[in-house]
Protein backbone atom coordinates (compact mmCIF):
# COMPACT_ATOMS: atom_id res chain seq x y z
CA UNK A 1 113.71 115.86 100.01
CA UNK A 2 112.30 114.83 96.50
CA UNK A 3 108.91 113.69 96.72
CA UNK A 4 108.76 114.47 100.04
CA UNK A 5 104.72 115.01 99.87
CA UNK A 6 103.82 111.98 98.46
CA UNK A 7 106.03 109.83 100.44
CA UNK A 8 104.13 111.91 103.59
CA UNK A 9 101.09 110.70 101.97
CA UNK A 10 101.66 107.56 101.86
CA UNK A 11 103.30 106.63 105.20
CA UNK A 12 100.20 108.48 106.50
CA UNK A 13 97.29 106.96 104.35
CA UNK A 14 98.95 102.91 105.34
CA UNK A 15 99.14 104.32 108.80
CA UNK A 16 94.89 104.22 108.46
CA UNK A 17 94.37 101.36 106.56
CA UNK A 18 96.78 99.50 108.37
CA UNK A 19 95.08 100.52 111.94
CA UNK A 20 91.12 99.33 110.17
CA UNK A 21 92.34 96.82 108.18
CA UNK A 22 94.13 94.57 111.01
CA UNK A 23 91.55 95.45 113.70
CA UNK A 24 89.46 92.00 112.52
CA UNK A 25 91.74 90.06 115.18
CA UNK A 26 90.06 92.41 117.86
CA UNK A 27 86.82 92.23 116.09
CA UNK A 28 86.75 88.78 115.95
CA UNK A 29 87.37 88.93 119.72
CA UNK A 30 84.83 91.20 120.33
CA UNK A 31 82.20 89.65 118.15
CA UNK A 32 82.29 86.59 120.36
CA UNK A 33 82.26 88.65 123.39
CA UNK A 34 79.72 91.16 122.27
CA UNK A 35 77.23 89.72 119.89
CA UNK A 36 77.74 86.27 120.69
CA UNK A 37 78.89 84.77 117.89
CA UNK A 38 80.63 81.23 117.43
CA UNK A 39 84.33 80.97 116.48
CA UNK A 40 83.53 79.20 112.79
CA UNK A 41 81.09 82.26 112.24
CA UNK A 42 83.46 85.12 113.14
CA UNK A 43 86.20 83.11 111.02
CA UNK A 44 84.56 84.55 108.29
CA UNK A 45 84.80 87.93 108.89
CA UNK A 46 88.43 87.73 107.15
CA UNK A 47 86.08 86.77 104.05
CA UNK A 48 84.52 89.81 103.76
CA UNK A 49 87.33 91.98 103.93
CA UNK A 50 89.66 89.96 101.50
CA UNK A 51 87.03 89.21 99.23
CA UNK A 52 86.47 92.65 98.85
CA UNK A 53 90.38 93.12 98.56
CA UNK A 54 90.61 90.65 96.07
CA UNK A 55 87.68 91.32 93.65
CA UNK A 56 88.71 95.27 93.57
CA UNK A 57 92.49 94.42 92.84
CA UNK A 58 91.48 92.19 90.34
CA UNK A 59 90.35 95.26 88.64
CA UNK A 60 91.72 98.12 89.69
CA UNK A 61 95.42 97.23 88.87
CA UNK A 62 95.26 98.17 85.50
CA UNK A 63 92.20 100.96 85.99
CA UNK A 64 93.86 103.01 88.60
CA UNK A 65 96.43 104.80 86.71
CA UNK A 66 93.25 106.27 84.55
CA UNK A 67 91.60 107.33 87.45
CA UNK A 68 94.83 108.98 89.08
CA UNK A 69 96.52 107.63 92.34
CA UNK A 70 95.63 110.41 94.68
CA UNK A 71 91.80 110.26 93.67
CA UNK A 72 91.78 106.75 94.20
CA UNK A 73 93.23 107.54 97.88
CA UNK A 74 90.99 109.99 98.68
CA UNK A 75 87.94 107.81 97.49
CA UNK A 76 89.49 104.96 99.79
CA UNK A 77 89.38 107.68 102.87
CA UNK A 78 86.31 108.54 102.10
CA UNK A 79 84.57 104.80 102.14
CA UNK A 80 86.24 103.90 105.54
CA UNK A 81 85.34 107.29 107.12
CA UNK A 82 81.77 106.38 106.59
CA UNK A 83 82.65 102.69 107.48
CA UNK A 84 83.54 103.55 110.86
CA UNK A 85 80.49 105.98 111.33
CA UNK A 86 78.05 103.41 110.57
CA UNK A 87 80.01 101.44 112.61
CA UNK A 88 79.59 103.48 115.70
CA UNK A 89 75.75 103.98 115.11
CA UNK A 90 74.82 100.10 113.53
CA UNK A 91 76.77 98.40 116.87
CA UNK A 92 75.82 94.96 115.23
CA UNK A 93 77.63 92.33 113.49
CA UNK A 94 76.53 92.90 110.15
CA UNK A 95 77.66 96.59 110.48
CA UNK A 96 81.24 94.79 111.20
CA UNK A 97 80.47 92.92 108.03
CA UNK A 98 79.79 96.53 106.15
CA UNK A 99 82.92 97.83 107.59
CA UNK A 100 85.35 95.30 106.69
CA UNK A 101 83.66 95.09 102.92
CA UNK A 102 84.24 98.95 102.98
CA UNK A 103 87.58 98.96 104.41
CA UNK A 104 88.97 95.87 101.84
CA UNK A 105 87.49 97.66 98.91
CA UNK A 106 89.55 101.20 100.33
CA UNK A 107 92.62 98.67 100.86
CA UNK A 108 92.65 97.08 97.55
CA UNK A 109 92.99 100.73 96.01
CA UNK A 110 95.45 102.18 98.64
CA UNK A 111 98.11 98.91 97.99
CA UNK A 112 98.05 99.57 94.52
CA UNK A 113 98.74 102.97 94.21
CA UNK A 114 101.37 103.08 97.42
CA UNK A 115 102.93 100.22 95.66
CA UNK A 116 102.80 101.51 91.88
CA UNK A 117 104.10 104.89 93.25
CA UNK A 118 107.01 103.64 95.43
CA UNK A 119 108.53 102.79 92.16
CA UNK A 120 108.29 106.23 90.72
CA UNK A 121 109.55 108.40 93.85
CA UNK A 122 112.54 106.07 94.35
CA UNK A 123 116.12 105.83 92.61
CA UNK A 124 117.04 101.70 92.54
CA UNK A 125 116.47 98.87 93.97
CA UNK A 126 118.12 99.01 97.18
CA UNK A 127 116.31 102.60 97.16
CA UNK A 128 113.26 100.96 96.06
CA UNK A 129 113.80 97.86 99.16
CA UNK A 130 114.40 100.31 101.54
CA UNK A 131 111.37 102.75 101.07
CA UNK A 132 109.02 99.49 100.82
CA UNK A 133 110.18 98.14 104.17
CA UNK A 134 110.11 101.63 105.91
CA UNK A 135 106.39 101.77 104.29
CA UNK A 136 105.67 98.28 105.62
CA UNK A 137 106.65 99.64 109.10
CA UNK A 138 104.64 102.29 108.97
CA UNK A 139 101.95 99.71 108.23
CA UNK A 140 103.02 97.83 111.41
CA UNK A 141 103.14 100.84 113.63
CA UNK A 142 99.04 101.43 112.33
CA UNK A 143 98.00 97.83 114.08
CA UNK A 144 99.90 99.13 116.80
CA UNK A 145 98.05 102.02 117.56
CA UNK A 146 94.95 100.21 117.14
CA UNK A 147 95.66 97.16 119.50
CA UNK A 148 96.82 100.00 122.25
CA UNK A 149 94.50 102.66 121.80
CA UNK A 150 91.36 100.51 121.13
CA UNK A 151 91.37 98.65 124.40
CA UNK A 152 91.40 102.01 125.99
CA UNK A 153 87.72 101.92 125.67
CA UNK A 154 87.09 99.21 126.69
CA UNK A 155 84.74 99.73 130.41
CA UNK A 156 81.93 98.82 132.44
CA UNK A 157 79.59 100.49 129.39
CA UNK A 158 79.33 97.47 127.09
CA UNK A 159 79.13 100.10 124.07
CA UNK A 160 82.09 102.06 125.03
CA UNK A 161 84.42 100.53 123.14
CA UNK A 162 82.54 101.51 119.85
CA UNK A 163 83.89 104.88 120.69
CA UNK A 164 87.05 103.99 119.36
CA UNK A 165 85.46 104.45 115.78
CA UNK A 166 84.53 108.29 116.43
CA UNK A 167 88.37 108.41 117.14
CA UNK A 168 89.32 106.53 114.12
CA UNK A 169 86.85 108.42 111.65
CA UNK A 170 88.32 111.63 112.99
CA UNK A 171 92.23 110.38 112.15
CA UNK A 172 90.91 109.42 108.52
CA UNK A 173 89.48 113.38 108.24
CA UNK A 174 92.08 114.54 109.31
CA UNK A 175 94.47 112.29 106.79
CA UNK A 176 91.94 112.84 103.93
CA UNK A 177 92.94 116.86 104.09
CA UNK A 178 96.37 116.04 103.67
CA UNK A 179 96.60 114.31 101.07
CA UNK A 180 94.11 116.85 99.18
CA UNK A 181 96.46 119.34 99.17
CA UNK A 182 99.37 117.49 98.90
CA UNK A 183 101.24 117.79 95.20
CA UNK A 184 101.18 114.54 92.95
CA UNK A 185 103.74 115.58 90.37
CA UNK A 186 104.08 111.85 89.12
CA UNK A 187 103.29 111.27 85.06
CA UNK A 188 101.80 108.10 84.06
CA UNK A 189 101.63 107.17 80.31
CA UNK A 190 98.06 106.32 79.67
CA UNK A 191 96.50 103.27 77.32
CA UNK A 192 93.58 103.93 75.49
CA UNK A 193 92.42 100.62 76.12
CA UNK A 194 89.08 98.87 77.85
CA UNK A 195 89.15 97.89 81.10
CA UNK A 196 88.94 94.05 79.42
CA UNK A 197 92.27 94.60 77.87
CA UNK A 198 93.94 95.79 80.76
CA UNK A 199 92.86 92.68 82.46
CA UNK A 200 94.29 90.75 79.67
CA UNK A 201 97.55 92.28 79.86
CA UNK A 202 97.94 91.62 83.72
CA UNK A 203 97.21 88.22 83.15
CA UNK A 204 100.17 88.12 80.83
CA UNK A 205 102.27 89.00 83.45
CA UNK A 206 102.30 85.45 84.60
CA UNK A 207 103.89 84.54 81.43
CA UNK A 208 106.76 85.51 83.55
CA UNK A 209 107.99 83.00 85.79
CA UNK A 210 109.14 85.25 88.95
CA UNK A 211 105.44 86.57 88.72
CA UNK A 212 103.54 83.36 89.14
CA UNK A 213 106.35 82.15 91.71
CA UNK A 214 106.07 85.37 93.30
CA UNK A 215 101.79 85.36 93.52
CA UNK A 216 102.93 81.74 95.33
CA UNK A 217 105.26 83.35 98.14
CA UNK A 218 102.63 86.04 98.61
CA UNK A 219 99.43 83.61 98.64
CA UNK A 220 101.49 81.64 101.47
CA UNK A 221 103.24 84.31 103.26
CA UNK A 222 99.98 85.91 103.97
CA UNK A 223 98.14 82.80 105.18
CA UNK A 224 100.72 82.37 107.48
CA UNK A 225 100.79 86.12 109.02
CA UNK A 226 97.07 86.63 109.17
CA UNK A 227 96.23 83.16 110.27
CA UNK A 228 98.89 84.43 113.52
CA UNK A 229 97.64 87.91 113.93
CA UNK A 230 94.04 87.23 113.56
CA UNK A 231 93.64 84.44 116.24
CA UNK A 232 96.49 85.82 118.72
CA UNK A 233 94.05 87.60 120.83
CA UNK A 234 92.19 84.43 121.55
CA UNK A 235 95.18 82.36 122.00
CA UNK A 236 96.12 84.25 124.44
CA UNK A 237 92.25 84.53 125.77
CA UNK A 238 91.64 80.89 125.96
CA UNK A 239 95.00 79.08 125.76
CA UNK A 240 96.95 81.51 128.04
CA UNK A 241 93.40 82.25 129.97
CA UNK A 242 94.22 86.29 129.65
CA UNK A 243 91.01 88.57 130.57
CA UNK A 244 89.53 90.32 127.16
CA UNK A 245 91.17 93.62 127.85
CA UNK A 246 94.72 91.99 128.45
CA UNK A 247 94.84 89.41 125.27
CA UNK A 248 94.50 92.07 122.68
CA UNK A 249 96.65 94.40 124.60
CA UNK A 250 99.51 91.58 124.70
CA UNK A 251 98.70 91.35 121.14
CA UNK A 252 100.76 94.69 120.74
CA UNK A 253 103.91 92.58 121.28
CA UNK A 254 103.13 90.50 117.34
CA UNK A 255 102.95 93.70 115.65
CA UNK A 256 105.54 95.33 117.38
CA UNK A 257 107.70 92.88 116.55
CA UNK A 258 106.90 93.40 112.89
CA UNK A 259 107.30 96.76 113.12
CA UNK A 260 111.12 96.95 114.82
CA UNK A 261 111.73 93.78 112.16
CA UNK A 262 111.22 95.82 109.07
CA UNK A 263 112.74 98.76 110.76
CA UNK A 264 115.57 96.57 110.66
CA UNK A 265 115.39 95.08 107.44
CA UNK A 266 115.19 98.99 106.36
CA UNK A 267 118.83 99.51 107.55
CA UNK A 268 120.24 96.44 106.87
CA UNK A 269 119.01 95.66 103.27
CA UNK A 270 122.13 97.98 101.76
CA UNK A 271 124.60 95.99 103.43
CA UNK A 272 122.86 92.19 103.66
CA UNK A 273 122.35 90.25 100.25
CA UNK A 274 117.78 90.42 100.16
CA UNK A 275 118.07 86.24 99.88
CA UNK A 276 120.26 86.00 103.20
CA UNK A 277 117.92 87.84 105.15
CA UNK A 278 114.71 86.51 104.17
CA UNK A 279 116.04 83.07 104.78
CA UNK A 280 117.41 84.01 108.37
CA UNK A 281 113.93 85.35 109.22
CA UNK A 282 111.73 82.44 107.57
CA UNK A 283 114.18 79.35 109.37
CA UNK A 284 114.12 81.81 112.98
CA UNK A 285 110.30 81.47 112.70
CA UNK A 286 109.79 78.07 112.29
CA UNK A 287 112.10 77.48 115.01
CA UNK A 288 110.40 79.61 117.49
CA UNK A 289 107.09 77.44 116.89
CA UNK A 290 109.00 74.29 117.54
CA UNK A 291 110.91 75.54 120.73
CA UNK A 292 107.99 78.45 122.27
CA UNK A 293 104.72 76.65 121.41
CA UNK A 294 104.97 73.55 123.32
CA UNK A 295 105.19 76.17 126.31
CA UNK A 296 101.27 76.83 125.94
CA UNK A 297 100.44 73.38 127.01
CA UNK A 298 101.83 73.91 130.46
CA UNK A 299 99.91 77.18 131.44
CA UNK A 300 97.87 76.92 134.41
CA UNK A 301 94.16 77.33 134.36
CA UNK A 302 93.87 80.61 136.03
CA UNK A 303 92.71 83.62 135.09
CA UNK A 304 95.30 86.56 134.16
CA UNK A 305 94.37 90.11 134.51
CA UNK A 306 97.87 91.83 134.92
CA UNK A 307 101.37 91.36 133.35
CA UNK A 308 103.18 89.74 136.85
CA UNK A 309 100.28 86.63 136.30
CA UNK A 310 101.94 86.11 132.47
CA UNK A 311 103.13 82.68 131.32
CA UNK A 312 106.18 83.22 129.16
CA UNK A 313 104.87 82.08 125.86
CA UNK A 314 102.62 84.70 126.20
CA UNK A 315 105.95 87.21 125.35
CA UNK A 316 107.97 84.81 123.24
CA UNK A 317 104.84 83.95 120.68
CA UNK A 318 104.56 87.21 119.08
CA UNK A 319 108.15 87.54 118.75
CA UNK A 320 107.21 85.72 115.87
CA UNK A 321 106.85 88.79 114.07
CA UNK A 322 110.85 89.73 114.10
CA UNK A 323 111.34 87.09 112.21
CA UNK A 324 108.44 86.74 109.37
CA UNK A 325 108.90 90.79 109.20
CA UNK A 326 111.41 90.74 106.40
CA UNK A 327 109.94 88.53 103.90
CA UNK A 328 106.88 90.60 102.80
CA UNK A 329 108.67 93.52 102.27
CA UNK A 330 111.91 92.41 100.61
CA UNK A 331 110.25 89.97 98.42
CA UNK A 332 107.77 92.24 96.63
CA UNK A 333 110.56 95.09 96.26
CA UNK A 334 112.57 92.30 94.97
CA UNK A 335 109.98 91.26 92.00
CA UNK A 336 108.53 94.95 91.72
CA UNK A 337 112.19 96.23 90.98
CA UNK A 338 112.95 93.15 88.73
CA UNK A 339 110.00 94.57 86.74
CA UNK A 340 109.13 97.64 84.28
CA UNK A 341 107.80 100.55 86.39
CA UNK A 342 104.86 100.68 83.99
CA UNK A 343 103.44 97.49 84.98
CA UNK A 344 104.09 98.15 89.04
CA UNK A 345 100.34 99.16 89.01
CA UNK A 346 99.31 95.84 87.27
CA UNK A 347 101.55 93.69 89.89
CA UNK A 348 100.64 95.51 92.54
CA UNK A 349 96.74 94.24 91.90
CA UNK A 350 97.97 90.34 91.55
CA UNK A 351 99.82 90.76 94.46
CA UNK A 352 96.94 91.99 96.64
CA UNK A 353 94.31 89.71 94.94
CA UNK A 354 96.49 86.69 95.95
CA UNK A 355 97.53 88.08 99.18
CA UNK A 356 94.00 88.81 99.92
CA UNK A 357 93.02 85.11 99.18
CA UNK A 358 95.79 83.47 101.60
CA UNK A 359 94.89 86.10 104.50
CA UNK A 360 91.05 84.58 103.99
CA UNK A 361 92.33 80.68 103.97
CA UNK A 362 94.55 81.37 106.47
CA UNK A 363 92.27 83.08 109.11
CA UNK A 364 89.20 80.21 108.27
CA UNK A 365 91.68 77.27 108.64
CA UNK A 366 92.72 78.60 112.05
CA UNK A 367 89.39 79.45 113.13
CA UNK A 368 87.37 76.21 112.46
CA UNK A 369 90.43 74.27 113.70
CA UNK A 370 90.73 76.69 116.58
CA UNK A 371 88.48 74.02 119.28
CA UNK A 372 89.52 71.05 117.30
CA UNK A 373 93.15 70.75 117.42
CA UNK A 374 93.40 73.63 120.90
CA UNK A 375 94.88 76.69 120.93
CA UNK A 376 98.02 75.15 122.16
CA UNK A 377 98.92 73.03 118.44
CA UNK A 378 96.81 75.15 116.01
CA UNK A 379 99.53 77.16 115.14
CA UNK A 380 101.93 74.38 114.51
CA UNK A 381 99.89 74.32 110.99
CA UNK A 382 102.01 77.63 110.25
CA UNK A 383 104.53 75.10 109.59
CA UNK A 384 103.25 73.47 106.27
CA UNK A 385 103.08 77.25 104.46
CA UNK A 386 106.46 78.38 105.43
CA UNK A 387 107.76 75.30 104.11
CA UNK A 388 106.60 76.45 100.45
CA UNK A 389 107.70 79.96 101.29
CA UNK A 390 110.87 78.04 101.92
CA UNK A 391 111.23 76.52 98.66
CA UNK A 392 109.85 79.67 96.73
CA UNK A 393 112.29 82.34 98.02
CA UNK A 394 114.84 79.44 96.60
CA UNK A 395 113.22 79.84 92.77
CA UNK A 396 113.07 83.76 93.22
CA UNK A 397 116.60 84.20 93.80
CA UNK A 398 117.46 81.50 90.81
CA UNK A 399 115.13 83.43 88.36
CA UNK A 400 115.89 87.26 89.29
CA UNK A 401 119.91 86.27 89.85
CA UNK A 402 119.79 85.40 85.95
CA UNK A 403 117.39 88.17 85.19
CA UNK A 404 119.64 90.71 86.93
C-alpha cells in the first residue's frame, strides 16, 4: 500500500493523543473526587489544555513544515511521555494542570502535521474524506480505550488509579519507536521566510470566505462536542446518580458512538453527497436532545452501581455521538481538499487554534452552569451552537459548490 508507514504512523500517534487528550472528562471527575475541587474550578482544566492547543497552532502552522513532520511527532511523544510520569509521581492537581499544558502543546503539533500530511499520502477528495474520517475514528477508538481501561484501576487504594499513567507512558514508548524508524518520504517546498511572515500569510487565508466560514463551523462544532464529552461522566454521576466507577465507564457508549459514526461516514462518503450527510447527522442530534433529555428529569434518586439499575437516558444520551460524528470529519476534508496542499499545514493551525477555543468555552459554559440550570437542562444549551453549525454547513456548500 503507498504510504503505508506514515498512514501507520499516524493512526497510531492520534490513537495517543486522542486517549490523553480526552481523558479531562475523567479528570475532571476525579479532581472533584480526589483533590476536592469545586465544579467552576475543574471547568478550567479544559483551559489549560486548549490554551496550550491554541497558542502552539497559532504558530506552528506555518513553522512545522521547517522543522519536518515526523520530528515534530516525536517531540509531541516525547512531552506527554514525561507528562504522564510526572503525573504518576506529582498525584496533585497542579500536576493535572502540567499534564494537560503538556499534552495540548503535543496536540497542537500532532493535528497539524496528521492533517497537512493526509493531503499528501492521498489521491482526491473522496480519497482525501475517506482517510480523514477513518483517522478521526481512530481518534475515537483512543477515548475509548481510555474511558475502559482507566477505570480498571480504579480500587480501594485511593492512588491506584494513577497507575493508569505508567500504562499510558509505556503505550507512548512504545509508539515513539515506531514512528522513529518509520520512512517519511513526503517533500515539502520550503520558504525562506520568518516565522512573522508565515503568520502573515495564514492570516491571509481568511481572505477566503470558506476559511473564515469554516474557522466558524469548527469554533462551534467543538463547543458543542467537548461541552458533551467533558461533563458526561458527571451527568451521569449526579443526574443519573451512577457510582464514580460506573459514570465514566457508561461514558464509553459517547465515544463509541463517534467512533462506529465516522466508521460509517468512512464507507458511505463515496456514495452520499458530504452536504446530505452532515445535515442528517446535525438535525438527528438536535432531535435526540429534544426527545432523550427530558428523560433525565424522571430518574429516581437511587444510587446505581450495575448496568440492570440503569435509567434509559443513561444509553440513549451518548448516542449523541452517531449523529455529531460526521460533521468534524467531512467538513475539514471538505475545506482542506477545496484548498492548495501547500497551505494544508497553515489551515490545519487555524483550524486547531479555533477548535481549541470552542472546546475551552464550551467545557466552562457547561461547568459553571452545571448546578445552576441541573444536569437534567444543561445540555439543552447544545442547542444554540448547532443552530449556527446549521446555517454554516449551508454557506460551505454554496461557496465550495461554485469553487468546485
Amino acid at each position: 500500500m503507498k504510504n503505508l508507514g506514515i498512514k501507520i504512523s499516524l493512526f497510531l500517534i492520534y490513537f495517543v493523543f486522542a486517549a490523553l487528550l480526552n481523558s479531562v472528562g475523567i479528570l475532571v471527575e476525579r479532581s472533584q473526587e480526589v483533590y476536592e475541587v469545586a465544579k467552576g474550578d475543574a471547568a478550567f482544566l479544559e483551559l489549560f489544555k486548549d490554551l496550550s492547543i491554541a497558542v502552539v497552532s497559532f504558530v506552528i502552522g506555518t513553522f512545522l513544515p521547517k522543522l519536518g513532520y515526523k520530528r515534530g511527532m516525536l517531540i509531541s511523544l516525547a512531552l506527554v511521555f514525561f507528562g504522564c510520569i510526572g503525573m504518576y509521581y506529582g498525584n496533585s492537581f497542579w500536576s493535572v494542570k502540567i499534564l494537560f499544558a503538556v499534552t495540548g502543546i503535543g496536540f497542537a503539533i500532532v493535528k497539524v502535521a496528521v492533517y497537512a500530511l493526509i493531503g499528501f499520502v492521498t489521491d482526491g477528495k473522496d480519497d482525501h474524506r475517506r482517510l480523514m474520517s477513518f483517522i478521526e475514528t481512530v481518534f475515537m477508538i483512543g477515548i475509548i480505550f481510555m474511558y475502559v481501561v482507566f477505570p480498571l484501576f480504579y480500587n480501594d487504594d485511593p492512588n491506584g488509579w494513577l497507575r493508569g499513567y505508567l500504562l499510558m507512558a509505556a503505550i507512548i514508548a512504545v509508539a515513539f519507536t515506531i514512528i522513529l524508524f518509520s520512512k517519511f518520504n513526503i517533500e515539502v517546498a520550503q520558504k525562506n521566510t520568518s516565522i512573522r511572515e508565515d503568520i502573515r500569510a495564514m492570516l491571509r487565508l481568511f481572505l477566503n470566505p470558506v476559511i473564515y466560514v469554516f474557522a466558524i463551523f469548527a469554533f462551534f462544532y467543538v463547543m458543542t462536542e467537548q461541552g458533551i464529552m467533558t461533563w458526561l461522566p458527571t451527568f451521569n454521576k449526579e443526574t443519573l446518580h451512577m457510582d464514580a466507577k460506573l459514570a465514566t465507564q457508561m461514558a464509553v457508549i459517547l465515544m463509541a458512538s463517534f467512533a462506529i459514526g465516522r466508521f460509517i461516514t468512512g464507507m458511505l462518503v463515496k456514495k452520499i453527497k458530504w452536504i446530505y450527510i452532515a445535515l442528517f447527522g446535525l438535525l438527528g442530534a438536535a432531535v435526540l436532545v429534544l426527545v432523550v433529555l427530558p428523560m433525565a428529569s424522571n430518574v429516581p434518586e437511587m444510587q446505581a452501581s450495575k448496568l440492570g439499575d440503569l435509567p434509559l437516558v443513561s444509553f440513549l444520551f451518548p448516542m449523541i455521538g452517531l449523529f455529531l460524528a460526521p460533521l468534524y470529519p467531512l467538513i475539514s476534508s471538505t475545506v482542506l481538499s477545496a484548498t492548495k496542499k501547500t497551505d494544508h499545514s497553515a489551515l490545519a493551525g487555524i483550524l486547531t487554534f479555533v477548535s481549541a477555543l470552542g472546546g475551552t468555552l464550551g467545557s466552562v459554559i457547561i461547568g459553571n452552569l452545571f448546578d445552576l440550570l441541573g444536569g437534567n437542562k444543561v445540555f439543552y444549551l447544545s442547542l444554540i451552537p448547532m443552530s449556527i453549525i446549521l446555517v454554516a454547513l449551508f454557506i460551505l456548500n454554496r461557496i465550495v459548490g461554485k469553487s468546485s
